[in-house]
PDB file of N, CA and C in Angstrom:
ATOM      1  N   UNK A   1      53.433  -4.344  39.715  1.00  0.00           N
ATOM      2  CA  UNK A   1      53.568  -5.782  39.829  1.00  0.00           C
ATOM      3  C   UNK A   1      52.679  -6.301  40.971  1.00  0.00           C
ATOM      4  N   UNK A   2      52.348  -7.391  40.956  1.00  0.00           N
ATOM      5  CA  UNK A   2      51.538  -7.642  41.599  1.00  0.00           C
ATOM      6  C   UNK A   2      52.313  -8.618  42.581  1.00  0.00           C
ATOM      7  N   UNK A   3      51.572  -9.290  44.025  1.00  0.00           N
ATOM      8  CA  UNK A   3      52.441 -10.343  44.820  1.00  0.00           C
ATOM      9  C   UNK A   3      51.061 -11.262  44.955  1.00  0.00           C
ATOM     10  N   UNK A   4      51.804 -12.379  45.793  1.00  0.00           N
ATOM     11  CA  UNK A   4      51.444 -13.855  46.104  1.00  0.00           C
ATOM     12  C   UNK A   4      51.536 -14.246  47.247  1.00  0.00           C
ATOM     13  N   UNK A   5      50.731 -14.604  48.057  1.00  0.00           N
ATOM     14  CA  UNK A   5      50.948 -15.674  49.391  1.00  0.00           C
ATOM     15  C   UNK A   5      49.706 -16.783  49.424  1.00  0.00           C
ATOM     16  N   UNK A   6      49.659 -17.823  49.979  1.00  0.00           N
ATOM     17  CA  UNK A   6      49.461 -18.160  50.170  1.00  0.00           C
ATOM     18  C   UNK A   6      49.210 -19.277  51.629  1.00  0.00           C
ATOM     19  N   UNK A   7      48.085 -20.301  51.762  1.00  0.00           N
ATOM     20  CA  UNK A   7      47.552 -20.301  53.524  1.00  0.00           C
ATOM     21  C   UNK A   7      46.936 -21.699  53.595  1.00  0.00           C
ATOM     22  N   UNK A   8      47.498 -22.688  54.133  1.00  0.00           N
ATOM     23  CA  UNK A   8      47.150 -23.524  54.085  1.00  0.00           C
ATOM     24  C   UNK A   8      46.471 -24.575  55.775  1.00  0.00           C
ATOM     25  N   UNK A   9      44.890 -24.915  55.382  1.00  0.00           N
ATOM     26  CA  UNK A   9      44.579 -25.405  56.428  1.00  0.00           C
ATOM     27  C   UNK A   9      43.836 -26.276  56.460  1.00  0.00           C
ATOM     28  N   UNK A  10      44.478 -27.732  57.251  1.00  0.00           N
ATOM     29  CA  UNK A  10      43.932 -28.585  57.784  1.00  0.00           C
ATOM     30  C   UNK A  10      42.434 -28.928  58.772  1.00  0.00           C
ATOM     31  N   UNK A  11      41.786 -28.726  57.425  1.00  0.00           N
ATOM     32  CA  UNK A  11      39.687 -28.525  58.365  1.00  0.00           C
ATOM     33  C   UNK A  11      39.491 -29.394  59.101  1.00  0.00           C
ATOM     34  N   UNK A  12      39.941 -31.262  58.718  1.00  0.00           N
ATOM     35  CA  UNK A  12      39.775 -31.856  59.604  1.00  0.00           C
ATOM     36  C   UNK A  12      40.307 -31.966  60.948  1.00  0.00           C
ATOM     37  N   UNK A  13      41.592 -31.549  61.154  1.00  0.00           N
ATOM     38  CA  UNK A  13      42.471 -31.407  62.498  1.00  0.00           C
ATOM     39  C   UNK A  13      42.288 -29.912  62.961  1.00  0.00           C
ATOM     40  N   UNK A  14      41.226 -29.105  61.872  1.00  0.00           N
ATOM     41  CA  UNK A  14      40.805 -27.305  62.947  1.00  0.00           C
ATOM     42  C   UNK A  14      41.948 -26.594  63.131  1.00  0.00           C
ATOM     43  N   UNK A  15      42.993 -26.759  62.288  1.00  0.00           N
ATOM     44  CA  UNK A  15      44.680 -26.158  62.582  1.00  0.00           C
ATOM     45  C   UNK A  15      45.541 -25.981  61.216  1.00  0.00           C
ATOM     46  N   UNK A  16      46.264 -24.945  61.204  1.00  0.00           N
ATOM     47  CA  UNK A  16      47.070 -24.903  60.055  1.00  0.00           C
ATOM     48  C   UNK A  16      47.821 -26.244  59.646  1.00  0.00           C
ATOM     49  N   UNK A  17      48.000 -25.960  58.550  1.00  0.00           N
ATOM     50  CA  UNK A  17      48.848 -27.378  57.839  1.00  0.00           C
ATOM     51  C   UNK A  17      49.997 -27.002  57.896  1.00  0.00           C
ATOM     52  N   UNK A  18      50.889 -27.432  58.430  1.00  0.00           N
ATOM     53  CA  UNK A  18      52.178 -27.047  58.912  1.00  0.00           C
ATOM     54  C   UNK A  18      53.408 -28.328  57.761  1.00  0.00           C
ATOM     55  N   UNK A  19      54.231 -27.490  57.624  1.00  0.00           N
ATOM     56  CA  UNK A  19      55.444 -28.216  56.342  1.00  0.00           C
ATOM     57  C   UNK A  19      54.873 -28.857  55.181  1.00  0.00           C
ATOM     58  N   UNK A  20      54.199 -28.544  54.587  1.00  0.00           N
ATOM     59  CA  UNK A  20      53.365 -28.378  53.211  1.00  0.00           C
ATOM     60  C   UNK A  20      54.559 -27.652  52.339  1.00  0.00           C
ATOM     61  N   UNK A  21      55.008 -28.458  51.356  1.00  0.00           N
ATOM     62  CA  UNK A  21      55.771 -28.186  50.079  1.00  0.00           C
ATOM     63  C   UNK A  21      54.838 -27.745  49.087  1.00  0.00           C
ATOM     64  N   UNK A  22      55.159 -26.146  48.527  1.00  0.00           N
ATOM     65  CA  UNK A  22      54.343 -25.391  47.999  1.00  0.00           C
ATOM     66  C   UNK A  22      55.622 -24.617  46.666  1.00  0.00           C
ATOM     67  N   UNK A  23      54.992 -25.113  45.641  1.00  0.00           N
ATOM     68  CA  UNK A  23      56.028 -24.780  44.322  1.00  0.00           C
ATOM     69  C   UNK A  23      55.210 -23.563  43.262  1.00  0.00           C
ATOM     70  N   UNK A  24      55.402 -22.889  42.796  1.00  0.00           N
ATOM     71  CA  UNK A  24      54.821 -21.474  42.313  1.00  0.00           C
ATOM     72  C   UNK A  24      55.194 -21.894  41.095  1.00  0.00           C
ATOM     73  N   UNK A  25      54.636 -22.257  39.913  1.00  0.00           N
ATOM     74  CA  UNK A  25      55.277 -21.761  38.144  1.00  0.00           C
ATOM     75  C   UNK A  25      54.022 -21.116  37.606  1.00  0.00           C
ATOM     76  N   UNK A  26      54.662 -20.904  36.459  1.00  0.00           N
ATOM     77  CA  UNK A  26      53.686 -20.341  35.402  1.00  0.00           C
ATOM     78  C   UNK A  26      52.954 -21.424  34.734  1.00  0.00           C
ATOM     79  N   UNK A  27      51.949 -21.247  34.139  1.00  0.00           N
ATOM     80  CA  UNK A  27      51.490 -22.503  33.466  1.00  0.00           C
ATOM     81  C   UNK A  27      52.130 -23.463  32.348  1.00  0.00           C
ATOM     82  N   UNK A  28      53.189 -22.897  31.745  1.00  0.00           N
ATOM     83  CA  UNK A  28      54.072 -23.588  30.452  1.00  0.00           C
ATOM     84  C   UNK A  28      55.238 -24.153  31.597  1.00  0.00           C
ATOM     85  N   UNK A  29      54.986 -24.447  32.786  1.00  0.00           N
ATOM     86  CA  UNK A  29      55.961 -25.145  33.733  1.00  0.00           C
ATOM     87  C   UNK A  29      57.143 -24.548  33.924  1.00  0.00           C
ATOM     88  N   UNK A  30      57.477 -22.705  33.952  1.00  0.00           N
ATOM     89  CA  UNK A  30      58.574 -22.563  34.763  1.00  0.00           C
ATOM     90  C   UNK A  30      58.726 -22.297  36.048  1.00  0.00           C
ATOM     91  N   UNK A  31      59.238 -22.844  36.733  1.00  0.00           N
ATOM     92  CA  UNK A  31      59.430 -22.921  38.365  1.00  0.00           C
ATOM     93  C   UNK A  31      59.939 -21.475  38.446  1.00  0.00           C
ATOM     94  N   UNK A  32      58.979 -20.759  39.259  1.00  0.00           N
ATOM     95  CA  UNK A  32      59.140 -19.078  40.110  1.00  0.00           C
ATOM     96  C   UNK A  32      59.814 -19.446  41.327  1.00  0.00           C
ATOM     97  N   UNK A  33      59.144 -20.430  41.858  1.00  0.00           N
ATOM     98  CA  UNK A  33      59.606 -20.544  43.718  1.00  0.00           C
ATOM     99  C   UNK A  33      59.092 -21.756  44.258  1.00  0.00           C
ATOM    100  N   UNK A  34      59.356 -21.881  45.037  1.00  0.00           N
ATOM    101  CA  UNK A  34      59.840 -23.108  46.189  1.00  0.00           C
ATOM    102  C   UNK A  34      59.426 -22.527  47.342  1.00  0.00           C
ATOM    103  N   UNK A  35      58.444 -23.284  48.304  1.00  0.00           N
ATOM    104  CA  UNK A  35      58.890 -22.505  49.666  1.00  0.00           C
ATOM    105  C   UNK A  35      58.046 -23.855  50.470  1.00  0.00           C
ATOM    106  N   UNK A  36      57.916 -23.470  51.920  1.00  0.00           N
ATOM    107  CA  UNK A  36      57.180 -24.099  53.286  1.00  0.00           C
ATOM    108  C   UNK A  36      56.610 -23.989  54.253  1.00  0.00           C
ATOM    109  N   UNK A  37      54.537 -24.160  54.026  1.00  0.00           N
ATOM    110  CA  UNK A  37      54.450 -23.761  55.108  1.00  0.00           C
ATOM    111  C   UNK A  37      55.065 -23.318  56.224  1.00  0.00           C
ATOM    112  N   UNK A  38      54.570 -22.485  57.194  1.00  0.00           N
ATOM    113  CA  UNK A  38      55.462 -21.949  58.405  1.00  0.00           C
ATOM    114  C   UNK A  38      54.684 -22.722  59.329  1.00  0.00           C
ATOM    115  N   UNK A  39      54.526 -22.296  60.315  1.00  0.00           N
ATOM    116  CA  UNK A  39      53.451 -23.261  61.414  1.00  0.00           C
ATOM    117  C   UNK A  39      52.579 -22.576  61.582  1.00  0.00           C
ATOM    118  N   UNK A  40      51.744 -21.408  61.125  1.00  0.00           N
ATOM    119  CA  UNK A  40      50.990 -20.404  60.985  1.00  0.00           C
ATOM    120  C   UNK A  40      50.247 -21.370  59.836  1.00  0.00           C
ATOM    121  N   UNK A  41      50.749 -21.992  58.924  1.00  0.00           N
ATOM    122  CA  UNK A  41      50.188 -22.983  57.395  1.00  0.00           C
ATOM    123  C   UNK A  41      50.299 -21.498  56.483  1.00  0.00           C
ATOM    124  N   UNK A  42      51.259 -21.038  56.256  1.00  0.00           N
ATOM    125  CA  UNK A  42      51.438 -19.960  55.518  1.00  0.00           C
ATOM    126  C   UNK A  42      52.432 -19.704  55.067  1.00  0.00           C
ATOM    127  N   UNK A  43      52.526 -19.485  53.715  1.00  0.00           N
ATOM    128  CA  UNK A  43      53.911 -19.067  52.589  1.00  0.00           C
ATOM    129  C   UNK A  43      53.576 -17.492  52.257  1.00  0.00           C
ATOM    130  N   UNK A  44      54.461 -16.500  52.720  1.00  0.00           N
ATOM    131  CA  UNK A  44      54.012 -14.897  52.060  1.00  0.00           C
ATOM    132  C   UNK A  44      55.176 -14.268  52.328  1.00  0.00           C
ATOM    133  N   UNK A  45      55.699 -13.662  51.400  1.00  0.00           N
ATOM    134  CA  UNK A  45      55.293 -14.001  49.812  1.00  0.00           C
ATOM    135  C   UNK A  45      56.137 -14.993  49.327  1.00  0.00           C
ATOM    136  N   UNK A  46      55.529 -15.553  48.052  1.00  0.00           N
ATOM    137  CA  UNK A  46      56.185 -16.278  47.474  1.00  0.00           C
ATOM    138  C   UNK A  46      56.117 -15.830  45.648  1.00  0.00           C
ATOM    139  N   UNK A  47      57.038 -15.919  45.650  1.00  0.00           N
ATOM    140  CA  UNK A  47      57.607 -15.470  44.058  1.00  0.00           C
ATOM    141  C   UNK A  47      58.121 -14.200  43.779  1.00  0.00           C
ATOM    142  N   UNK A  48      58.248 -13.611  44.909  1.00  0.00           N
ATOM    143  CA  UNK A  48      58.152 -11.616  44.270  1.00  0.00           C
ATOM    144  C   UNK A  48      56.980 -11.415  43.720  1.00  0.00           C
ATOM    145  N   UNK A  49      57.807 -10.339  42.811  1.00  0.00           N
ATOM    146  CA  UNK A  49      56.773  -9.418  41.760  1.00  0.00           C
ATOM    147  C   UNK A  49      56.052  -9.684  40.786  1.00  0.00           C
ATOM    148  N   UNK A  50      55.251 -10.290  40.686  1.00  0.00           N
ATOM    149  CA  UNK A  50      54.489 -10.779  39.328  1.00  0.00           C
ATOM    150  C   UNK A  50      53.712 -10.011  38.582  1.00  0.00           C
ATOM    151  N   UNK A  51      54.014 -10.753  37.209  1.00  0.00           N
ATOM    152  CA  UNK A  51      53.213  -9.585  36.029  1.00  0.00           C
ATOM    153  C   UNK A  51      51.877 -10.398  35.651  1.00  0.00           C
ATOM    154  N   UNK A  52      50.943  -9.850  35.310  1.00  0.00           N
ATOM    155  CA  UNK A  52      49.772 -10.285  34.442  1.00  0.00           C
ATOM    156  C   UNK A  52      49.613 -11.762  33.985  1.00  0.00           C
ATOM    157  N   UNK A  53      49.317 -12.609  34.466  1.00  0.00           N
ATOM    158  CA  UNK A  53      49.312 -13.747  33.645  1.00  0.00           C
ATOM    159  C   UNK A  53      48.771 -15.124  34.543  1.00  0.00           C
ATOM    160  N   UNK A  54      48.693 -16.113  34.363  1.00  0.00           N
ATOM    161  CA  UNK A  54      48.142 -17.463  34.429  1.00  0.00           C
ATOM    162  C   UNK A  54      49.292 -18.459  35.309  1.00  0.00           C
ATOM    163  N   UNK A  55      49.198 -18.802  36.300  1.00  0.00           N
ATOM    164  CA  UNK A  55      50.113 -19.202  37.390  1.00  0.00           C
ATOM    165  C   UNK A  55      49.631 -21.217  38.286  1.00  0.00           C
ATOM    166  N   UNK A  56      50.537 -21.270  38.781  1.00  0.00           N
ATOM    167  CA  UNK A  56      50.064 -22.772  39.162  1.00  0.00           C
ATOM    168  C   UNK A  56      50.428 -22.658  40.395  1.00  0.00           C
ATOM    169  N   UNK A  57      49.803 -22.744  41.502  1.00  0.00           N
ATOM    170  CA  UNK A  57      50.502 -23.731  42.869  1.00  0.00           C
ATOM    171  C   UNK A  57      50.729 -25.020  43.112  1.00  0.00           C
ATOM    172  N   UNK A  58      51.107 -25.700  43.307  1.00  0.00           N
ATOM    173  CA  UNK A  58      51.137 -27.029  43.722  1.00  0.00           C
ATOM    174  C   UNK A  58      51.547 -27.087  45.343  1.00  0.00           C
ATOM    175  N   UNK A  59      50.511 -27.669  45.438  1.00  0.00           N
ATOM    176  CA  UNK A  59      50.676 -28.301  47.028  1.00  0.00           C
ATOM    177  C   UNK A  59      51.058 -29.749  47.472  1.00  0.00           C
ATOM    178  N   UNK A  60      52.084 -30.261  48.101  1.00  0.00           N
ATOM    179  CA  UNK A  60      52.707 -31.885  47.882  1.00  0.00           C
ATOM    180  C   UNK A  60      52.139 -31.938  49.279  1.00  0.00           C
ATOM    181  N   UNK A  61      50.498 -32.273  49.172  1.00  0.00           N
ATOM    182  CA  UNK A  61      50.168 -32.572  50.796  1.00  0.00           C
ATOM    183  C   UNK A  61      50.422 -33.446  51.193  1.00  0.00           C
ATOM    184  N   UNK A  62      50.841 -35.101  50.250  1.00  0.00           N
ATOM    185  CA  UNK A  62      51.175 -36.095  51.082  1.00  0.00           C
ATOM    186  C   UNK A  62      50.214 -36.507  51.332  1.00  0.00           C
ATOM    187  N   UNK A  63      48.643 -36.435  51.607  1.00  0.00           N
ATOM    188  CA  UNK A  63      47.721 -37.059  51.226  1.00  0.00           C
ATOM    189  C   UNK A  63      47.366 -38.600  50.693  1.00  0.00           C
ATOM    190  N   UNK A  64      46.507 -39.469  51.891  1.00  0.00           N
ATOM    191  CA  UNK A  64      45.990 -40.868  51.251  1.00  0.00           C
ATOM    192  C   UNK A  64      45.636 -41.260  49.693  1.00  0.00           C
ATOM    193  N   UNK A  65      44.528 -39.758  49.706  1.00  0.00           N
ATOM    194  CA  UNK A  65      43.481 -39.415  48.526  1.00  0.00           C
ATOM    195  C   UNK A  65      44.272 -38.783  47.357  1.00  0.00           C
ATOM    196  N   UNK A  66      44.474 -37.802  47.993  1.00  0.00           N
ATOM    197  CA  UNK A  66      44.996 -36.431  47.159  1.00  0.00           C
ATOM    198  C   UNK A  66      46.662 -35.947  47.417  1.00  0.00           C
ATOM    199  N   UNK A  67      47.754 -36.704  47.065  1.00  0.00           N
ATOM    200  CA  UNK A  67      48.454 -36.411  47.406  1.00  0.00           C
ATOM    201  C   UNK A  67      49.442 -35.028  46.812  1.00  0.00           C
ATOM    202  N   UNK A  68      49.114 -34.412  46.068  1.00  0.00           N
ATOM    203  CA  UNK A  68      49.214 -33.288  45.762  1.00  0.00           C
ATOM    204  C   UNK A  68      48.058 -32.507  45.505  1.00  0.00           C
ATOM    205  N   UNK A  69      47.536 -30.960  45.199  1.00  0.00           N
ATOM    206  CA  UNK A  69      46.840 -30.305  44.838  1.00  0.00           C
ATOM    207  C   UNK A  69      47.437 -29.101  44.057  1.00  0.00           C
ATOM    208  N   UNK A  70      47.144 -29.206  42.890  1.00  0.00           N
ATOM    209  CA  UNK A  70      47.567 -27.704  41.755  1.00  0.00           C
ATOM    210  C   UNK A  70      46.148 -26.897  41.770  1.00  0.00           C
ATOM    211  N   UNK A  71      46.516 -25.321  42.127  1.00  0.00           N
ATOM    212  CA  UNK A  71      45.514 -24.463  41.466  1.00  0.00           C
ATOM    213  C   UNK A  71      46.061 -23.926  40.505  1.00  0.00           C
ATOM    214  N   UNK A  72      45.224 -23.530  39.848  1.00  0.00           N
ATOM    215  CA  UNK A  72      45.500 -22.771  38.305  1.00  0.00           C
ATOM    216  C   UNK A  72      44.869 -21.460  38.734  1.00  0.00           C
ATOM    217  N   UNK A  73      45.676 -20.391  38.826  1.00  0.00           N
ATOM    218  CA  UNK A  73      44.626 -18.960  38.959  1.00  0.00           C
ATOM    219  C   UNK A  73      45.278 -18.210  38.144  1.00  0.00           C
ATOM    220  N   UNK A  74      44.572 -16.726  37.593  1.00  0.00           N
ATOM    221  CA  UNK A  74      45.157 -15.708  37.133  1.00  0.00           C
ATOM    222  C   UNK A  74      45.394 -14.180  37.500  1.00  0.00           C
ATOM    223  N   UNK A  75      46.169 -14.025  37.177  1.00  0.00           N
ATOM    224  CA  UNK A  75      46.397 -12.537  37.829  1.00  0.00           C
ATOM    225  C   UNK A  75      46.397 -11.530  36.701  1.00  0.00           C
ATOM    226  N   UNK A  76      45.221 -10.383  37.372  1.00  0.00           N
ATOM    227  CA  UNK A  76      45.107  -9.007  36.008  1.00  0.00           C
ATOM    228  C   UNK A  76      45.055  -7.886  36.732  1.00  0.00           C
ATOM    229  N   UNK A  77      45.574  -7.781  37.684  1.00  0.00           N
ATOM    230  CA  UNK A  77      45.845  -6.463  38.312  1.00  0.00           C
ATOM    231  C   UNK A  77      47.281  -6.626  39.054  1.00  0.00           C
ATOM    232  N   UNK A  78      47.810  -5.368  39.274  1.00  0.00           N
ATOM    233  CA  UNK A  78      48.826  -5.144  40.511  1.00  0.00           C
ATOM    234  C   UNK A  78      48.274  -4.827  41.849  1.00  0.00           C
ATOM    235  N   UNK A  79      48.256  -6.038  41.967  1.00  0.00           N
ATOM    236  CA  UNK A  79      48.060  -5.618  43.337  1.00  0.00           C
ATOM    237  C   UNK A  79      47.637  -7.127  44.190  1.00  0.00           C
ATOM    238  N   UNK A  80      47.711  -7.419  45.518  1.00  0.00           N
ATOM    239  CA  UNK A  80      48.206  -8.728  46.515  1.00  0.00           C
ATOM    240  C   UNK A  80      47.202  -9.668  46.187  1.00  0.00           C
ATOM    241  N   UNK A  81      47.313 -10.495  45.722  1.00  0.00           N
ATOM    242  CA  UNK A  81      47.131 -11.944  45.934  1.00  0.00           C
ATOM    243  C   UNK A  81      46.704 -13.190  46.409  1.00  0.00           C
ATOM    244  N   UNK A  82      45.517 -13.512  47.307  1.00  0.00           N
ATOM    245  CA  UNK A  82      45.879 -14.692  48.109  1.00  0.00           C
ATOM    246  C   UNK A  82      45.262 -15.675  47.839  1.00  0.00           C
ATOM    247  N   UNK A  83      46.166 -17.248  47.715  1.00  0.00           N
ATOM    248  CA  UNK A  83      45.273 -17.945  47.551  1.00  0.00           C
ATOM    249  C   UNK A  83      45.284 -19.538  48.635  1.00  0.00           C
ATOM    250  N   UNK A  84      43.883 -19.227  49.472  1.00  0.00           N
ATOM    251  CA  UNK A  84      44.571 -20.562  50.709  1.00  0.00           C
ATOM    252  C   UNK A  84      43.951 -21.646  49.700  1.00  0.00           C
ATOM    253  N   UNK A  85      44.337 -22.928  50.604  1.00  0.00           N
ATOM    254  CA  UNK A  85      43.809 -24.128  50.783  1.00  0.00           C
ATOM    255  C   UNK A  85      43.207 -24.512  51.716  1.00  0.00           C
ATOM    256  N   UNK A  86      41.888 -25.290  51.705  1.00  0.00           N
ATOM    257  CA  UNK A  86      41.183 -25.840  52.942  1.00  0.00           C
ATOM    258  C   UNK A  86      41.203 -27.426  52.431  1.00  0.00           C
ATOM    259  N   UNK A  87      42.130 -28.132  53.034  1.00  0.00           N
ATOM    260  CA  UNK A  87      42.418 -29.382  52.938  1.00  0.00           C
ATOM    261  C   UNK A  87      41.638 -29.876  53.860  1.00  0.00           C
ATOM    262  N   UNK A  88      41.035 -31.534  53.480  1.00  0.00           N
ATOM    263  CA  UNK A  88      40.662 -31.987  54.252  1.00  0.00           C
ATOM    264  C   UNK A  88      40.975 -33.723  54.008  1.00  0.00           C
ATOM    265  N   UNK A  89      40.459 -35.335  54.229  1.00  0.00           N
ATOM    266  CA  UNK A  89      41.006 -35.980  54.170  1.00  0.00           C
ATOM    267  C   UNK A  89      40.613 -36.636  52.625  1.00  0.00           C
ATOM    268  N   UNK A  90      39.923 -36.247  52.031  1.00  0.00           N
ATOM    269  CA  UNK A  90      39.173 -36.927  50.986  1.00  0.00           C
ATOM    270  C   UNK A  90      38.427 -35.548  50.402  1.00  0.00           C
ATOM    271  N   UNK A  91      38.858 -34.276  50.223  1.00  0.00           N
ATOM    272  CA  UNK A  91      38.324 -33.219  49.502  1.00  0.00           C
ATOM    273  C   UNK A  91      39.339 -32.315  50.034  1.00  0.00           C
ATOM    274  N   UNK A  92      38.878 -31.284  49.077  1.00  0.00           N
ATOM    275  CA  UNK A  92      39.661 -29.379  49.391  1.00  0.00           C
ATOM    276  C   UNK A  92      39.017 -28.586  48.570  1.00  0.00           C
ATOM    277  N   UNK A  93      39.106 -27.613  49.013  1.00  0.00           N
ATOM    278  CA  UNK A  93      38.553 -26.194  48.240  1.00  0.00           C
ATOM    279  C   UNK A  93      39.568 -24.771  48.472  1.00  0.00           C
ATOM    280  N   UNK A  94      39.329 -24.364  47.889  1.00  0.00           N
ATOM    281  CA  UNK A  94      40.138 -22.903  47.667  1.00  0.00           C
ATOM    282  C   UNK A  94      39.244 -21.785  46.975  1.00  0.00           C
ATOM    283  N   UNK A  95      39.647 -20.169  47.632  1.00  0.00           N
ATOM    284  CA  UNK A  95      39.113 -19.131  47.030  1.00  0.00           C
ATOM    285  C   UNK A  95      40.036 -18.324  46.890  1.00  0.00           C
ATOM    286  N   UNK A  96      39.793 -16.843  46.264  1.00  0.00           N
ATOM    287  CA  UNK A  96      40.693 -15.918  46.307  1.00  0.00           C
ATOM    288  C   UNK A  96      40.505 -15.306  47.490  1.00  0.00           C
ATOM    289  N   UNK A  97      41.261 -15.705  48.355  1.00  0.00           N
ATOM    290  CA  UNK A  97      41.257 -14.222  49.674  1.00  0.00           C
ATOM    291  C   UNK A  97      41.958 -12.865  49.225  1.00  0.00           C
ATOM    292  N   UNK A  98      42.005 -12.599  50.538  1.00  0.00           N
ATOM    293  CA  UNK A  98      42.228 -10.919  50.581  1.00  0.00           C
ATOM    294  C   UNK A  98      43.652 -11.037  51.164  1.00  0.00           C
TER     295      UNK A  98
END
């Protein structure tokens, strides 16, 4: 099975994003997990054990622009997971970390 964390950070303020509501489902919308940034801007782990398949984050940044952000990623191996956010006030990007 494979796991999940995720890392969320505020580029324009140079500092983690701290109390960021971060919701985990699968793509046909069943809710895995719930969780909240820490003050680190980090959820790990979140969901347990996951199998093979196509997943959503949602991030409720609260945002002027963007007040939420969903990634869509997939998972085909067992093995860890990561996926941050680099929020900023009017854009974001995300990769697969390590």
């Amino acid at each position: 099975m494979a796991t999940l964390s995720t890392h969320v950070l505020d580029t324009a303020a140079g500092r983690p994003a701290v109390g960021v509501p971060v919701a985990l489902s699968k793509v046909d919308g069943e809710l895995l997990a719930e969780a909240t940034t820490d003050d680190d801007g980090r959820v790990a782990p979140i969901g347990g054990d996951l199998e093979p398949g196509d997943y959503r984050l949602r991030f409720e940044t609260g945002g002027p622009f963007y007040p939420e952000v969903v990634v869509t990623f997939r998972i085909t191996a067992d093995e860890h997971h990561h996926v941050p956010l680099l929020l900023s006030p009017h854009g974001y990007t995300t990769y697969r970390g390590s």
